[in-house]
Protein backbone atom coordinates (compact mmCIF):
# COMPACT_ATOMS: atom_id res chain seq x y z
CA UNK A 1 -39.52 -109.92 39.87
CA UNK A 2 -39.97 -107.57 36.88
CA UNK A 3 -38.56 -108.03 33.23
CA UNK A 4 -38.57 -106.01 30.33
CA UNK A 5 -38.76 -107.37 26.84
CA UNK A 6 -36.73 -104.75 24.10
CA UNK A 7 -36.04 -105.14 20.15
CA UNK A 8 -32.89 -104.02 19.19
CA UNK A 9 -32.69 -100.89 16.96
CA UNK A 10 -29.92 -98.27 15.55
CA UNK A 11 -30.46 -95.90 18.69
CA UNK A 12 -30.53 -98.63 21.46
CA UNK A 13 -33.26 -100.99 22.73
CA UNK A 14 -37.14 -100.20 21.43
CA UNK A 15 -39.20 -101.92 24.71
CA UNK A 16 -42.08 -103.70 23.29
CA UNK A 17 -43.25 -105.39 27.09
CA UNK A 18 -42.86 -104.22 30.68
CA UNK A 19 -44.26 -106.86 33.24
CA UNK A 20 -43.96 -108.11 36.75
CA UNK A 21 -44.83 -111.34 38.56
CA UNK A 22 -44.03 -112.74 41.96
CA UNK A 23 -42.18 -115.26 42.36
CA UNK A 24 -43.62 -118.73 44.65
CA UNK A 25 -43.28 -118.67 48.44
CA UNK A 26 -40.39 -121.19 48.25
CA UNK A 27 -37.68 -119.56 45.86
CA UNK A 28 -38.60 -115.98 47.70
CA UNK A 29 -37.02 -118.05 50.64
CA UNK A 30 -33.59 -118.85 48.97
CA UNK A 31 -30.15 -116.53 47.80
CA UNK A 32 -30.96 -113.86 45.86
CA UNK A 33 -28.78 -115.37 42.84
CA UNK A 34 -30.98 -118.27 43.37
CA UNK A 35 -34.34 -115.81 42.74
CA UNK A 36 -32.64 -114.44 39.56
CA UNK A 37 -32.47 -117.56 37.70
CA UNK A 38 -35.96 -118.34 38.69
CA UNK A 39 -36.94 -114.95 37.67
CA UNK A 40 -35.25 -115.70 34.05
CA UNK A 41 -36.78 -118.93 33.65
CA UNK A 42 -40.03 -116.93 34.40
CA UNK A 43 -39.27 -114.17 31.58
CA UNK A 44 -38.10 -116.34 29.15
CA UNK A 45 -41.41 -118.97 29.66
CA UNK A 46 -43.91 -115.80 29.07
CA UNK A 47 -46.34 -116.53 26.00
CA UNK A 48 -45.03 -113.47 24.31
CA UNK A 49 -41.99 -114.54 23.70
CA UNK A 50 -42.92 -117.38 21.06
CA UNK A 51 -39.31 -119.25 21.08
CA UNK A 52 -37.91 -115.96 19.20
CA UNK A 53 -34.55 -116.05 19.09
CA UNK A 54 -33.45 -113.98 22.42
CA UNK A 55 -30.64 -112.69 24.45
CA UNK A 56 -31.29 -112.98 28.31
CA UNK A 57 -29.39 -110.32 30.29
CA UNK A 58 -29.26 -111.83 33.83
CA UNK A 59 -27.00 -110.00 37.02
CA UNK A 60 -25.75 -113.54 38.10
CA UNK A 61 -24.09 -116.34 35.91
CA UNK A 62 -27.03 -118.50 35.77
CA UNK A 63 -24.91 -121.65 34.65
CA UNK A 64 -22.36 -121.27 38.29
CA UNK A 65 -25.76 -120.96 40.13
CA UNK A 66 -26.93 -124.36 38.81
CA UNK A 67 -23.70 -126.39 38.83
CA UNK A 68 -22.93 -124.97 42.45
CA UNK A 69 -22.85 -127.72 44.91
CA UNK A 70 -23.53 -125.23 48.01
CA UNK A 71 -26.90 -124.18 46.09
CA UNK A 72 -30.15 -124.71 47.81
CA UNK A 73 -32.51 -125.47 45.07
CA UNK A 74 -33.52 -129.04 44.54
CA UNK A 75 -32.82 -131.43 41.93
CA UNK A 76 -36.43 -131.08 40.21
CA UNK A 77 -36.03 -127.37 40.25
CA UNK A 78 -32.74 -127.53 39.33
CA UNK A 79 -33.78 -129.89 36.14
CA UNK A 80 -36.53 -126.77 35.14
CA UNK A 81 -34.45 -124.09 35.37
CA UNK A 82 -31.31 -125.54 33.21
CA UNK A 83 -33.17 -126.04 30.52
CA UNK A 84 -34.68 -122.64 30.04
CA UNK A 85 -30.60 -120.78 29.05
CA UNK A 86 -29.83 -124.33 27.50
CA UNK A 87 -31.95 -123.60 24.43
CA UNK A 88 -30.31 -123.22 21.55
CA UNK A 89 -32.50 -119.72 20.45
CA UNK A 90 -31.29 -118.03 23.94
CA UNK A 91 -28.30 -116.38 24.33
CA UNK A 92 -27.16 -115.87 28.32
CA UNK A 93 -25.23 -112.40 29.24
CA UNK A 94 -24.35 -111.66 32.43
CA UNK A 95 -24.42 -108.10 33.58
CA UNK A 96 -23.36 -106.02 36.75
CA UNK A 97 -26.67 -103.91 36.44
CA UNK A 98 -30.21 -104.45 35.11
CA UNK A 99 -32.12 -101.58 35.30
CA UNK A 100 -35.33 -102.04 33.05
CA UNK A 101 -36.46 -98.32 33.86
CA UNK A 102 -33.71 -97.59 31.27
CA UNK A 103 -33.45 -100.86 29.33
CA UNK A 104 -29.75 -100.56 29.69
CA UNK A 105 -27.52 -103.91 30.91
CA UNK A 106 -24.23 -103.03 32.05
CA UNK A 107 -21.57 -105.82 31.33
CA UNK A 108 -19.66 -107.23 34.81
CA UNK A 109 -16.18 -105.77 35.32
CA UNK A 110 -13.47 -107.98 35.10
CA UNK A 111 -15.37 -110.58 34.80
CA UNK A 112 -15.99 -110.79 38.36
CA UNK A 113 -19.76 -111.43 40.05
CA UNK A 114 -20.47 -109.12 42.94
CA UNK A 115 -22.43 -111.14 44.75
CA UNK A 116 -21.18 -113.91 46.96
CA UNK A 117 -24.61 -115.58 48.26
CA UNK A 118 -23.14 -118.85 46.64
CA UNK A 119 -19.74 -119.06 48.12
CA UNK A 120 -20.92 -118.26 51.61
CA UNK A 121 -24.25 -119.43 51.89
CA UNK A 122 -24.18 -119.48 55.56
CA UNK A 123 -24.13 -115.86 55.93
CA UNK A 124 -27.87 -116.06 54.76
CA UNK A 125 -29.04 -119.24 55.43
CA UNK A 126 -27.94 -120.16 59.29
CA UNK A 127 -29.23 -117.83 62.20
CA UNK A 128 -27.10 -115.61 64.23
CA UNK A 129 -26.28 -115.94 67.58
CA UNK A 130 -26.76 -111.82 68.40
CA UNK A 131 -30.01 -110.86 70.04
CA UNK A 132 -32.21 -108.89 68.53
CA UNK A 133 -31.67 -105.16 70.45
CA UNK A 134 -34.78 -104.15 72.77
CA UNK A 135 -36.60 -107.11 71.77
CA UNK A 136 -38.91 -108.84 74.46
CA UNK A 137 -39.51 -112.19 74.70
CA UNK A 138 -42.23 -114.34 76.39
CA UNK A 139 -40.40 -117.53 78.33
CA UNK A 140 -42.87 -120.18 79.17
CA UNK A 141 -42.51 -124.02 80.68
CA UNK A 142 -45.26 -126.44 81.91
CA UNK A 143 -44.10 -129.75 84.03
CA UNK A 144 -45.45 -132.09 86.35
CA UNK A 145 -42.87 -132.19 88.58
CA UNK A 146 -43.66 -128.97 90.86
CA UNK A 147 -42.66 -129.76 94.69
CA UNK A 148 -42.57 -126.29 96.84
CA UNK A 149 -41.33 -128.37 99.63
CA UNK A 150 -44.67 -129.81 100.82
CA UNK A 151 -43.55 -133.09 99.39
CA UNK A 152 -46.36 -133.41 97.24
CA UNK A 153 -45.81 -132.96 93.33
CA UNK A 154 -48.48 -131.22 91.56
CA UNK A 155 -48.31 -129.95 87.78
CA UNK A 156 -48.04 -126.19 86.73
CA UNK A 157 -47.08 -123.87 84.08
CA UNK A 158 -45.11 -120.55 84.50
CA UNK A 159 -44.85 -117.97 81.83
CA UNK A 160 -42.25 -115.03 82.73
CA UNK A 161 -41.71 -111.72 80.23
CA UNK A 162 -38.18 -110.67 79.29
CA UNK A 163 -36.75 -108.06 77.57
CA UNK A 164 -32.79 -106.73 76.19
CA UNK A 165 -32.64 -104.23 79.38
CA UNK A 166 -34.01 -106.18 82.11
CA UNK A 167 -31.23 -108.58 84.87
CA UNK A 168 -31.92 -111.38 85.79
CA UNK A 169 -33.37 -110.66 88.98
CA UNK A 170 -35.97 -108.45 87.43
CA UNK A 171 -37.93 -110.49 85.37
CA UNK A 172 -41.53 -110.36 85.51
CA UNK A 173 -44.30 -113.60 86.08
CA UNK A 174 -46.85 -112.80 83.58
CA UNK A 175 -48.81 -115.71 84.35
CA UNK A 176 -48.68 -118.87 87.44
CA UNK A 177 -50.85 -121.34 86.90
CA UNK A 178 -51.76 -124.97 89.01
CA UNK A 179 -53.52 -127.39 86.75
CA UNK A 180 -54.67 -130.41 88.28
CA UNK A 181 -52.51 -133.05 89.16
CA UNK A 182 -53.37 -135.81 87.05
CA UNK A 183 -52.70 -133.76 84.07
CA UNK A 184 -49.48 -134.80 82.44
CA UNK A 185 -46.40 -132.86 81.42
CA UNK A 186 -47.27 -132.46 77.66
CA UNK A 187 -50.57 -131.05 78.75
CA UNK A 188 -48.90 -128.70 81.02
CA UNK A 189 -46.64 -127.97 77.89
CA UNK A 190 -49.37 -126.88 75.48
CA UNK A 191 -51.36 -125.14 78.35
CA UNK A 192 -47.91 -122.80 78.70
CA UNK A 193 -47.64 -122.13 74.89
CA UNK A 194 -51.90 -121.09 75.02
CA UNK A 195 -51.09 -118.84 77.86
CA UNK A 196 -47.82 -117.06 75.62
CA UNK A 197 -50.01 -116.58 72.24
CA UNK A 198 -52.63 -114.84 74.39
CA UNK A 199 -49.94 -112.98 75.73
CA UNK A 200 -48.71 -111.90 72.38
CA UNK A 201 -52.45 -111.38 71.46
CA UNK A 202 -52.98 -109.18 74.22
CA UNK A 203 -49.86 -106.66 73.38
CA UNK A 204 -50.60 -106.16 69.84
């Protein structure tokens, strides 16, 4: 995230502070609205700003982020970040552009916000069905229930390489293996996932 702090002067805004910081590995997971009002909470909490009166120009309404029921954030972040634009000395103003190169914040036309992260929420959060195009993947299974007609069951792990382009009928064994046949199905399990991450270690 990056903020800039400005002091208000006859010709426009005077910036007095330009700085960055990154945001923790759990809010860089969630809606991007939901990264803006951590973001704010992170400008307005800088040292700098003392508790000086201050008017926080944000691109999403901050207040429908929190009171949104569909909103992934949990009730103890929730708690932190309400009471940053609740203080009395900060004024919220929500804009349709931020663009601190300029120190220019654009009010939102018609009062509308253009981004909809919060009223469909699984458009970002849920995975698709679609394939990913000309992507390869590495099928594996281990089981202790192998019987190639002999009558005897022994257990085994087969690991088998597909990719976007190939049938069905052209797949290609990357790996057969026998293990011996006390070994249970879990161990055949973990034996087939070993075999695929040195598979995937081997390609890159």
């Amino acid at each position: 995230m990056s903020a800039v702090l400005t002091q208000k002067y006859p010709l426009g805004h005077k910036p007095l502070a330009y700085y960055r910081g990154l945001l923790d590995s759990v809010i860089q997971g969630n809606f991007p609205c939901e990264q803006d009002l951590a973001a704010a909470a992170f400008s307005v909490n800088k040292s700098f700003v003392m508790g000086a009166p201050l008017t926080l120009y944000v691109e999403h309404s901050v207040f429908a982020v929190i009171q949104n029921s569909k909103s992934t954030l949990t009730k103890q972040q929730v708690l932190g970040y309400e009471l940053t634009p609740s203080r009395p000395s900060i004024k919220v103003v929500q804009c349709h552009l931020l663009n601190p190169a300029t120190f220019l914040a654009h009010k939102v036309q018609d009062g509308k916000e253009t981004n909809d992260s919060m009223t469909h929420p699984e458009g970002i959060s849920q995975a698709v069905e679609d394939p990913i195009r000309e992507s390869e993947a590495l099928l594996f299974n281990g089981t202790s229930m192998i019987n190639q007609g002999t009558g005897v069951r022994h257990t085994g792990v087969a690991v088998v390489m597909a990719s976007s382009h190939m049938s069905r009928e052209k797949l290609q064994d990357t790996a057969q293996l026998t293990l011996l046949s006390h070994y249970s199905a879990q161990v055949a399990e973990l034996t087939a996932l070993i075999e695929v991450l040195t598979k995937i270690r081997e390609r890159k």
